[in-house]
PDB file of N, CA and C in Angstrom:
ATOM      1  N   UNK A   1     106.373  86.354 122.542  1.00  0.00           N
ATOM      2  CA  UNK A   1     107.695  85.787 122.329  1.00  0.00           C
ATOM      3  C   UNK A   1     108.696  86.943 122.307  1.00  0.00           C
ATOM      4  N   UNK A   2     109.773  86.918 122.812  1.00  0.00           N
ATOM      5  CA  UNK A   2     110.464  87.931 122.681  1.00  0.00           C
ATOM      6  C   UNK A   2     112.389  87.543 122.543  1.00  0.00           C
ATOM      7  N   UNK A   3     112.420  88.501 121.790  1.00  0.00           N
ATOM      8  CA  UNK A   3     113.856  87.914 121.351  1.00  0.00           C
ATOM      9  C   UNK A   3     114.691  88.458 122.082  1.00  0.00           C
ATOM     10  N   UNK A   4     116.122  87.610 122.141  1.00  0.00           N
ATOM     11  CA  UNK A   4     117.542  88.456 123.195  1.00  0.00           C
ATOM     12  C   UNK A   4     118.533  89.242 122.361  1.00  0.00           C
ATOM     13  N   UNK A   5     118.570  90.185 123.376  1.00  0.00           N
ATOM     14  CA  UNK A   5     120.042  90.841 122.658  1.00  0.00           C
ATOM     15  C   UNK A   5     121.152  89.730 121.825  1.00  0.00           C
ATOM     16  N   UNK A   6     121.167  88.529 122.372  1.00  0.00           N
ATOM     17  CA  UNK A   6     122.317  87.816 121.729  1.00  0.00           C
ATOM     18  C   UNK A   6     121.893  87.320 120.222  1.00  0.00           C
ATOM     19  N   UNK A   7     120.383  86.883 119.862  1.00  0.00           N
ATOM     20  CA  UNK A   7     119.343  86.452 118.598  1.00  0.00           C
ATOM     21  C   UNK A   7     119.779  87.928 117.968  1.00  0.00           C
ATOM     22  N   UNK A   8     119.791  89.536 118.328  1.00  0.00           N
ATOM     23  CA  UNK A   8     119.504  90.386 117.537  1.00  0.00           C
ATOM     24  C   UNK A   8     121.363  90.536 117.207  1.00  0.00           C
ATOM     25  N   UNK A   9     122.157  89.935 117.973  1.00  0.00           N
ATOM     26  CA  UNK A   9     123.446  89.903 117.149  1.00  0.00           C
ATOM     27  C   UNK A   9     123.580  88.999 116.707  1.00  0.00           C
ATOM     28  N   UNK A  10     123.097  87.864 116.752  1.00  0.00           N
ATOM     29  CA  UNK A  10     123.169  86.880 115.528  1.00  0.00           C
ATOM     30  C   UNK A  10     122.770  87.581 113.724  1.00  0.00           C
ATOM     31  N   UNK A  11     121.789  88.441 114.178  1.00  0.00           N
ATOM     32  CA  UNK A  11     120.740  88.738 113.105  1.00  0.00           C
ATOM     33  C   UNK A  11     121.482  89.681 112.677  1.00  0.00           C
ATOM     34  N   UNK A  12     122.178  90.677 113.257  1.00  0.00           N
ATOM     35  CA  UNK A  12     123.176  91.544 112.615  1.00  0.00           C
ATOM     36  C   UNK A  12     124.331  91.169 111.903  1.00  0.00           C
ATOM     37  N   UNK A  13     124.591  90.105 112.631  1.00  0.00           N
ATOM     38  CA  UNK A  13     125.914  89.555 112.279  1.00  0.00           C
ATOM     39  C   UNK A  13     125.524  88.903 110.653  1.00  0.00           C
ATOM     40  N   UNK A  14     124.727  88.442 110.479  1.00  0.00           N
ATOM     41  CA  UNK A  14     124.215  87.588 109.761  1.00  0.00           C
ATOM     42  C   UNK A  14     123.563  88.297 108.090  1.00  0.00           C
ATOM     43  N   UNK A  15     123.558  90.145 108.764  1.00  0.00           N
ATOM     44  CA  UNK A  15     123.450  91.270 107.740  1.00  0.00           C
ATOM     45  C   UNK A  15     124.247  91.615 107.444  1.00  0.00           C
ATOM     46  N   UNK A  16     125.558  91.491 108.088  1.00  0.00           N
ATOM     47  CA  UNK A  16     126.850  92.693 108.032  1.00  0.00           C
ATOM     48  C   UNK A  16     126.119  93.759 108.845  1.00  0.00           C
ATOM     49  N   UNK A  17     125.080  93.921 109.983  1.00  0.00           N
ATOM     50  CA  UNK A  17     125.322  95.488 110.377  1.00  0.00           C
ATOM     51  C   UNK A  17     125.758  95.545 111.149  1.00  0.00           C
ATOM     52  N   UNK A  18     126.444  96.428 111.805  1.00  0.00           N
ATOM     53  CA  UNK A  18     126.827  97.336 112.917  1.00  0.00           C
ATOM     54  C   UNK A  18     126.113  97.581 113.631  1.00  0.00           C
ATOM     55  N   UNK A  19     125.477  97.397 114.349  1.00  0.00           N
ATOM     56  CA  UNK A  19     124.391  98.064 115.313  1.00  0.00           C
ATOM     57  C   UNK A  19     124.641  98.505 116.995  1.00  0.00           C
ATOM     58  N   UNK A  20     123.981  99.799 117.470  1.00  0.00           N
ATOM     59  CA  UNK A  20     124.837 100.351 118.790  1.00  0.00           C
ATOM     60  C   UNK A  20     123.940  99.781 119.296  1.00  0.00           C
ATOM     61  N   UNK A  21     124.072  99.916 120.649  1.00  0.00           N
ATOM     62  CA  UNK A  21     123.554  99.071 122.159  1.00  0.00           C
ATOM     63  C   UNK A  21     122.167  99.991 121.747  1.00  0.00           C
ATOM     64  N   UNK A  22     122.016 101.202 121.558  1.00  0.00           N
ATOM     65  CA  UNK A  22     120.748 101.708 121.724  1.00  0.00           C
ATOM     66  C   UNK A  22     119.775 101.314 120.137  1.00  0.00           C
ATOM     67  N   UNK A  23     120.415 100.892 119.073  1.00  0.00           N
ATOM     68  CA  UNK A  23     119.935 100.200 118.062  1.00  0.00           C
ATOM     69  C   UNK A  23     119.384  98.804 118.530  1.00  0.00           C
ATOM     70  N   UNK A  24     120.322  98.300 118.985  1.00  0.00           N
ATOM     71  CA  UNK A  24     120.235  96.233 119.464  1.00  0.00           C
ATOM     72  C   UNK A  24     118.633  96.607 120.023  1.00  0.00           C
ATOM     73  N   UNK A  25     118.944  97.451 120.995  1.00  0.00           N
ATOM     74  CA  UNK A  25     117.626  97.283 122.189  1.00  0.00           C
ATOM     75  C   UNK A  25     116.148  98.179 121.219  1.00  0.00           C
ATOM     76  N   UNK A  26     116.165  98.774 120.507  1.00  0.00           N
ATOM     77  CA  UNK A  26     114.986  99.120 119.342  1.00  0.00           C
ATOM     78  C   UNK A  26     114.411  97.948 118.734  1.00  0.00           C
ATOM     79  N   UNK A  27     115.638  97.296 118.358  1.00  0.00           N
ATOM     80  CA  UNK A  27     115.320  96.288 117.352  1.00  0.00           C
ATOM     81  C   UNK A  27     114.643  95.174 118.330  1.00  0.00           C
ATOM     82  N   UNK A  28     115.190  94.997 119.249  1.00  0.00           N
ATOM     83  CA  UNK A  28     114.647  93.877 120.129  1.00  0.00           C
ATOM     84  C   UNK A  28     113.053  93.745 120.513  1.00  0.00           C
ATOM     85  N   UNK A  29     112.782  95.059 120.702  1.00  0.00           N
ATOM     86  CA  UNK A  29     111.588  95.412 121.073  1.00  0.00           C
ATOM     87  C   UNK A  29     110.570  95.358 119.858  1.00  0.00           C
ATOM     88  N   UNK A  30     111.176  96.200 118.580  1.00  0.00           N
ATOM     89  CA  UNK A  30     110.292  95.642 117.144  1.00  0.00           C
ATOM     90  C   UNK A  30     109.891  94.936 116.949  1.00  0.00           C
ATOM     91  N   UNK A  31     111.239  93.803 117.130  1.00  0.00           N
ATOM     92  CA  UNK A  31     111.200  92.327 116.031  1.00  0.00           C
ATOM     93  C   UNK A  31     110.295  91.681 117.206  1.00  0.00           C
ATOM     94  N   UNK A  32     110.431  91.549 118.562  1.00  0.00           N
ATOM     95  CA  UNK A  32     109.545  90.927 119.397  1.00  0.00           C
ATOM     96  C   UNK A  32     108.063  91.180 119.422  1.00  0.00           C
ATOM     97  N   UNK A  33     107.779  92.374 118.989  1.00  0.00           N
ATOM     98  CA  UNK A  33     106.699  92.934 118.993  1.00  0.00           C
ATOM     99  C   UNK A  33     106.021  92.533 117.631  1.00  0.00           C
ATOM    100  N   UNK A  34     106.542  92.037 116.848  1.00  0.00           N
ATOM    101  CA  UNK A  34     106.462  91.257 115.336  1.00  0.00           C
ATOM    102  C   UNK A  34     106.099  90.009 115.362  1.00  0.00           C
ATOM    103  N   UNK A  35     107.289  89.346 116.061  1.00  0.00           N
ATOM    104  CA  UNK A  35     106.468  87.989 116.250  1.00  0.00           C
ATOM    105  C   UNK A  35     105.366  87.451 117.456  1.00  0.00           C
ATOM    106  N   UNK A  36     105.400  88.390 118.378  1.00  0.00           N
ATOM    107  CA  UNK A  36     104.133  88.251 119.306  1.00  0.00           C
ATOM    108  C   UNK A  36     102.831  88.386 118.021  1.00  0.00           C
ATOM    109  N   UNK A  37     102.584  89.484 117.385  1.00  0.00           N
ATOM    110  CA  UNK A  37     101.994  89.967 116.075  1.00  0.00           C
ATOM    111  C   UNK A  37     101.773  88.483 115.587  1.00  0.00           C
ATOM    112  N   UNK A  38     102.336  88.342 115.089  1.00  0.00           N
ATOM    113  CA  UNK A  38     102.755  86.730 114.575  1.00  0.00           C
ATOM    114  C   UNK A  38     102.082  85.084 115.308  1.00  0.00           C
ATOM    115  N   UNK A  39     102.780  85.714 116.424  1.00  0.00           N
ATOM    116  CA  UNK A  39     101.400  84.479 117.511  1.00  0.00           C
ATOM    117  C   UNK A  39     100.409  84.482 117.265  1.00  0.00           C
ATOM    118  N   UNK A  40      99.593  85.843 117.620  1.00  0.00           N
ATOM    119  CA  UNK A  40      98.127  85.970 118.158  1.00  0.00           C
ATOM    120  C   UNK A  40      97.687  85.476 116.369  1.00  0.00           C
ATOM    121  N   UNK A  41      98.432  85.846 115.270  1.00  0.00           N
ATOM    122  CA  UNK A  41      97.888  85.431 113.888  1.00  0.00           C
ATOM    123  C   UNK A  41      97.512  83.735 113.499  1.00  0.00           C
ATOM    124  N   UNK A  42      98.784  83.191 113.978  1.00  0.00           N
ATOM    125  CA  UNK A  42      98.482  81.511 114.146  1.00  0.00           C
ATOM    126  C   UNK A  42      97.835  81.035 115.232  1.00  0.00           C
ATOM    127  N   UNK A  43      97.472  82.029 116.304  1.00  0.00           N
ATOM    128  CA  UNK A  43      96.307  81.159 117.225  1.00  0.00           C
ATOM    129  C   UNK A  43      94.813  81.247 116.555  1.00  0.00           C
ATOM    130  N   UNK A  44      94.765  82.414 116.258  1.00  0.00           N
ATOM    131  CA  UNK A  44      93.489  82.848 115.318  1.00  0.00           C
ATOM    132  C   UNK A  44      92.995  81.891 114.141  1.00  0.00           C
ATOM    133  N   UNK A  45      94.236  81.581 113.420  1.00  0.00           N
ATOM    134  CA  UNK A  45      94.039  80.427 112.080  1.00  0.00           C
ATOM    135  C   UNK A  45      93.927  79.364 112.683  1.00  0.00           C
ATOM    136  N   UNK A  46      94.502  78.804 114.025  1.00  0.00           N
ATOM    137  CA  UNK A  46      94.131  77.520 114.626  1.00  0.00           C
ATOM    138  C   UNK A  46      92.768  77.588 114.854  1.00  0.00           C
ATOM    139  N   UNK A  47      92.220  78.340 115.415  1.00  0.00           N
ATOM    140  CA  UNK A  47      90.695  78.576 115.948  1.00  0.00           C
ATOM    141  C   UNK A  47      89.909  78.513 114.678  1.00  0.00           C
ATOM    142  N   UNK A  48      90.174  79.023 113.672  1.00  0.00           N
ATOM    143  CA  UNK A  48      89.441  79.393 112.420  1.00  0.00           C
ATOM    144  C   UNK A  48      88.975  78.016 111.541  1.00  0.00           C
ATOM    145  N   UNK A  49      87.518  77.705 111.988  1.00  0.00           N
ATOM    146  CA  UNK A  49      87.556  76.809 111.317  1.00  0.00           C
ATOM    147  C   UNK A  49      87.533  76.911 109.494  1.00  0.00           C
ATOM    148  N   UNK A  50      87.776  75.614 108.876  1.00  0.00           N
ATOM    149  CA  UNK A  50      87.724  75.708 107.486  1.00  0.00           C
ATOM    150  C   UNK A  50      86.672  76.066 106.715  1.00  0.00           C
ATOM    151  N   UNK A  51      86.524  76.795 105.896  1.00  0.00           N
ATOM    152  CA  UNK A  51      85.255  77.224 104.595  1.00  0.00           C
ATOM    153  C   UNK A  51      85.074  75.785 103.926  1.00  0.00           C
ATOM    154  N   UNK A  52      84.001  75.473 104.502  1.00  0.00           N
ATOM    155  CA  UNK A  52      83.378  74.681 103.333  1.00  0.00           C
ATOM    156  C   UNK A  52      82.206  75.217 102.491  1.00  0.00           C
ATOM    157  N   UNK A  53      82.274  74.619 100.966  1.00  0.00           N
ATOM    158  CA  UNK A  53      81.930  75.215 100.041  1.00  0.00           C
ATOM    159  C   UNK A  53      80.205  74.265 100.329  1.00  0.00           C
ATOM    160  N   UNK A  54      79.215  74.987  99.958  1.00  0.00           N
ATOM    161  CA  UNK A  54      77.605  74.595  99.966  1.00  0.00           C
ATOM    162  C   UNK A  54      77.562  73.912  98.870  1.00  0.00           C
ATOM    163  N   UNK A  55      78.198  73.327  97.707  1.00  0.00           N
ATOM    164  CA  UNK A  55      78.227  72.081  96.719  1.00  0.00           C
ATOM    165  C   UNK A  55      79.154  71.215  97.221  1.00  0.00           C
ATOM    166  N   UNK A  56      79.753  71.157  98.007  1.00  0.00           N
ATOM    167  CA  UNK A  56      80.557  70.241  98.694  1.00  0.00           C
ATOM    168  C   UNK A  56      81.840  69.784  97.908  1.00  0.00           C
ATOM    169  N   UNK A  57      82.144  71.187  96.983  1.00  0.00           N
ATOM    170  CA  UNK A  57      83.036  71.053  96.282  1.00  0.00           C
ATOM    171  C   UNK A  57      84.557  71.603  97.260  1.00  0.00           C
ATOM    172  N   UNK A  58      85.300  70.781  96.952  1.00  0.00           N
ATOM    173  CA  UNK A  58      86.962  71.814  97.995  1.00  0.00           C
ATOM    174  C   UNK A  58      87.190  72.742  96.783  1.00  0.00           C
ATOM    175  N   UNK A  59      87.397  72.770  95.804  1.00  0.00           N
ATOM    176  CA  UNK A  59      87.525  73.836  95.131  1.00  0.00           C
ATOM    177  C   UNK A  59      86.663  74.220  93.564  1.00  0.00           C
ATOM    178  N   UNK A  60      86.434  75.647  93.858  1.00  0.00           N
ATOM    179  CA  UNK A  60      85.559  76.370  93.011  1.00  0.00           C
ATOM    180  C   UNK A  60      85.922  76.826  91.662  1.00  0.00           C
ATOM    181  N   UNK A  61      88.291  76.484  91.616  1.00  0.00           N
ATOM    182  CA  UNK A  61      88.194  76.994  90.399  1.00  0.00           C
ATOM    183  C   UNK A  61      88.872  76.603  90.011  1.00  0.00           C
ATOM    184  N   UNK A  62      88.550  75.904  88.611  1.00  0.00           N
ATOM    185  CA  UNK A  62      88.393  74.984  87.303  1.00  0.00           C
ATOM    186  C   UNK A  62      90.313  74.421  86.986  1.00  0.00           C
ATOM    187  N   UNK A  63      90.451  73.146  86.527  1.00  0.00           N
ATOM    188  CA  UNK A  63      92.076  73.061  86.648  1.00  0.00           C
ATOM    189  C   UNK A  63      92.154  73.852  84.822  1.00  0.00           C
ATOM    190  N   UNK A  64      93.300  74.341  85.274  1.00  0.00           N
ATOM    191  CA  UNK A  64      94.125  74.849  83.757  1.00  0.00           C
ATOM    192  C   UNK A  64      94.461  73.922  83.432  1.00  0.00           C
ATOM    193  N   UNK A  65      93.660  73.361  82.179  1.00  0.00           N
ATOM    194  CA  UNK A  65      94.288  72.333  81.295  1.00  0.00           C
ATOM    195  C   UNK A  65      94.711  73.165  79.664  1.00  0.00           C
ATOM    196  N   UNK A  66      95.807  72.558  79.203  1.00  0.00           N
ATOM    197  CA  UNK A  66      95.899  73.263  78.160  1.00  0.00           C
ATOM    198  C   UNK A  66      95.320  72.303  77.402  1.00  0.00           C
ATOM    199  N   UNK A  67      94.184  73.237  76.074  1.00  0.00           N
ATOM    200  CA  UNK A  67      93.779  72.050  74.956  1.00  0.00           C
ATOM    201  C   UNK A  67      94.181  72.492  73.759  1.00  0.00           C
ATOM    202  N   UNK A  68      94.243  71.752  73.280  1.00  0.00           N
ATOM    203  CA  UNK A  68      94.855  71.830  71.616  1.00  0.00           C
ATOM    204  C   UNK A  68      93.916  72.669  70.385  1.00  0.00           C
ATOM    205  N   UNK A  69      94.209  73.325  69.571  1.00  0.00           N
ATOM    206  CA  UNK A  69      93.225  74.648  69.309  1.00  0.00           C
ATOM    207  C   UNK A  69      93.877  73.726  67.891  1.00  0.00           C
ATOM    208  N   UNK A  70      92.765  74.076  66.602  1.00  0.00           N
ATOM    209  CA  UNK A  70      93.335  73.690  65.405  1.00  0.00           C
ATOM    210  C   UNK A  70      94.327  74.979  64.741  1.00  0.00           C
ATOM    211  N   UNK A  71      95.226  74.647  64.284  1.00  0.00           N
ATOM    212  CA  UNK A  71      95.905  75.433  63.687  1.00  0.00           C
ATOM    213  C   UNK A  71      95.594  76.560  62.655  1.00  0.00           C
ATOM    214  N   UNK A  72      94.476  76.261  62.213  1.00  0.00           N
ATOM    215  CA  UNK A  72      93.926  77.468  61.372  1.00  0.00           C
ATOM    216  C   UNK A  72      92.768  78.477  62.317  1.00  0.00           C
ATOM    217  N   UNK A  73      92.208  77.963  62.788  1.00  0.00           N
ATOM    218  CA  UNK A  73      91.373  78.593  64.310  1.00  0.00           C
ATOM    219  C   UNK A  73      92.629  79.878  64.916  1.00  0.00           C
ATOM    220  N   UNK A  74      93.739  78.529  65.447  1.00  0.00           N
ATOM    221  CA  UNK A  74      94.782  80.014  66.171  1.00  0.00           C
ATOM    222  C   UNK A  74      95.310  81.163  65.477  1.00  0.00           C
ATOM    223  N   UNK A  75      95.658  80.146  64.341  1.00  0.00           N
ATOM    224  CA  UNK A  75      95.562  81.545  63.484  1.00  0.00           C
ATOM    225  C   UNK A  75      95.212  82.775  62.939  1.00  0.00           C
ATOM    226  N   UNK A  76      93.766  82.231  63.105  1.00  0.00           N
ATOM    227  CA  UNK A  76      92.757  83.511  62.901  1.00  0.00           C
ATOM    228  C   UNK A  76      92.445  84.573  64.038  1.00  0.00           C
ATOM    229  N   UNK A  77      92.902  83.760  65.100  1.00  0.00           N
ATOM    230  CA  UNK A  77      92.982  84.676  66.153  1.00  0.00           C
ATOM    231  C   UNK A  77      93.725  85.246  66.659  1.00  0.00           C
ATOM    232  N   UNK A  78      95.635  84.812  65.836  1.00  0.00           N
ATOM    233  CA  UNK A  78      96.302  85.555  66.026  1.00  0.00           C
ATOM    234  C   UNK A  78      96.258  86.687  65.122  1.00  0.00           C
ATOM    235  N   UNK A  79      96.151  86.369  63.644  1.00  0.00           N
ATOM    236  CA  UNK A  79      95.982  87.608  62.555  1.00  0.00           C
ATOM    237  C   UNK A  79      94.488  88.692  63.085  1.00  0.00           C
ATOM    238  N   UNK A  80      93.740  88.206  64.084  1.00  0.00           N
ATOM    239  CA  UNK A  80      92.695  89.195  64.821  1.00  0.00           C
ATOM    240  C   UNK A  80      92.939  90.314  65.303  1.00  0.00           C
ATOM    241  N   UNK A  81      94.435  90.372  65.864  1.00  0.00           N
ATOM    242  CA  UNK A  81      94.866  91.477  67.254  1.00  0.00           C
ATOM    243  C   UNK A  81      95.196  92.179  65.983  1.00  0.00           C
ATOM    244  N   UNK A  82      94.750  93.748  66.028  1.00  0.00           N
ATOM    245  CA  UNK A  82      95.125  95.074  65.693  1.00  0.00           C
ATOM    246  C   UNK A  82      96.652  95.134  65.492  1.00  0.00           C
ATOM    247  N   UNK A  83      97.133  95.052  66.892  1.00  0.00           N
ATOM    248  CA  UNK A  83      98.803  95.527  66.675  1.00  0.00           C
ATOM    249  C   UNK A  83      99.527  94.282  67.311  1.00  0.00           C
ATOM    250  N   UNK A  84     100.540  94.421  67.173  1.00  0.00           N
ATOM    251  CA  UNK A  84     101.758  93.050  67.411  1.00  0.00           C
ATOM    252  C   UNK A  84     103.015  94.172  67.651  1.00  0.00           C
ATOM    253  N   UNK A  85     103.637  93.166  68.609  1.00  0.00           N
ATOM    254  CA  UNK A  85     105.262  93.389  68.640  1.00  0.00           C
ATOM    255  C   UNK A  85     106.155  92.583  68.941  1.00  0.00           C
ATOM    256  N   UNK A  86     106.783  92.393  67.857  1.00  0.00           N
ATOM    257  CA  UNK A  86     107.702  91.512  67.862  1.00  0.00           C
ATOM    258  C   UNK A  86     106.397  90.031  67.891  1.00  0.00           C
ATOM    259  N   UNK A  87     106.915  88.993  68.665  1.00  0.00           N
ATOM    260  CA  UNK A  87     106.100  88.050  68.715  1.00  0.00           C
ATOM    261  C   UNK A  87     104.468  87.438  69.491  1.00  0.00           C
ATOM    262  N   UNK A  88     104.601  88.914  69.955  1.00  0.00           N
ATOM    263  CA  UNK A  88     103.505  88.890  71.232  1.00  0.00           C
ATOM    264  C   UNK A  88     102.426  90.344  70.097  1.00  0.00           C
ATOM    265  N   UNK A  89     101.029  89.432  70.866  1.00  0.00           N
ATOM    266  CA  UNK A  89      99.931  90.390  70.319  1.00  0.00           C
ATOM    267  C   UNK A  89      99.749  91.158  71.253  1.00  0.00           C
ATOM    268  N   UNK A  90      99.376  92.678  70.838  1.00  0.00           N
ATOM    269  CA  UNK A  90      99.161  93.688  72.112  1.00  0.00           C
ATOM    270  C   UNK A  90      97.608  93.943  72.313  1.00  0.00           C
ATOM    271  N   UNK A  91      97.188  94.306  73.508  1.00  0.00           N
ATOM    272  CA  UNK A  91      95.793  93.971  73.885  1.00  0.00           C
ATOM    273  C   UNK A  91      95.739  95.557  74.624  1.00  0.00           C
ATOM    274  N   UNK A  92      94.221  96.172  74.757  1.00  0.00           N
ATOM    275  CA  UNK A  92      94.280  97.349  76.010  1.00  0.00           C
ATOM    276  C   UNK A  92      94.837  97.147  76.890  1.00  0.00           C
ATOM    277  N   UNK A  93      95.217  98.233  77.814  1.00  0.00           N
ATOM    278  CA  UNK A  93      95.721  98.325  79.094  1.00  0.00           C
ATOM    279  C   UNK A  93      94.661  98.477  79.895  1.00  0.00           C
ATOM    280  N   UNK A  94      94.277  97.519  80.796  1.00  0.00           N
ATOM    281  CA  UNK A  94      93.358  97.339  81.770  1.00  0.00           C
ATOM    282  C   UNK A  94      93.583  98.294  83.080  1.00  0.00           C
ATOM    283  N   UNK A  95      94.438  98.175  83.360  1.00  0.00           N
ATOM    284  CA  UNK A  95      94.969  99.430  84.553  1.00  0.00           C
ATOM    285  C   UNK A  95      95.874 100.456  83.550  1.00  0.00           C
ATOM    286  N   UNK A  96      95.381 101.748  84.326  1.00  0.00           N
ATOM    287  CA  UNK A  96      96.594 102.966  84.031  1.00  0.00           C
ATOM    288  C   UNK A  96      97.508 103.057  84.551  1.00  0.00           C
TER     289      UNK A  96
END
């Protein structure tokens, strides 16, 4: 697919940029070269058939339901965490 000089002044116009004749024609060639990129990606996912799961389940992971915890239970697990701030309990840092 390839785009026209007139699409890449729409697209400028549409930034506020300025762009020179030897900019327009860079960009033309990029952005075309992007969505060709872009084709060959949705012909591939057309071809690709779907994962089905070997329990014949469509999905593997579990709905977030919120359940109701007794009030002295949460409690104990909020007075659990070491340190607090402000209203939030602080936990390790999993990444550095």
């Amino acid at each position: 697919m390839s785009i026209t000089i007139e699409q890449i002044d729409h697209l400028a116009h549409l930034a506020r940029l300025e762009l020179t004749s030897v900019e327009k024609k860079k960009y033309q060639k990029d952005i075309s070269a992007i969505l060709e990129y872009v084709k060959k990606i949705q012909e591939i996912h057309e071809k690709t058939p779907k994962i089905i799961m070997p329990t014949g389940a469509d999905s593997v992971v579990r709905a977030d339901i919120v359940a109701n915890c007794p009030d002295d239970e949460r409690e104990a697990i909020i007075n659990a965490f070491p340190e607090k701030e402000r209203n939030l309990n602080k936990v390790k840092a999993v990444f550095e």
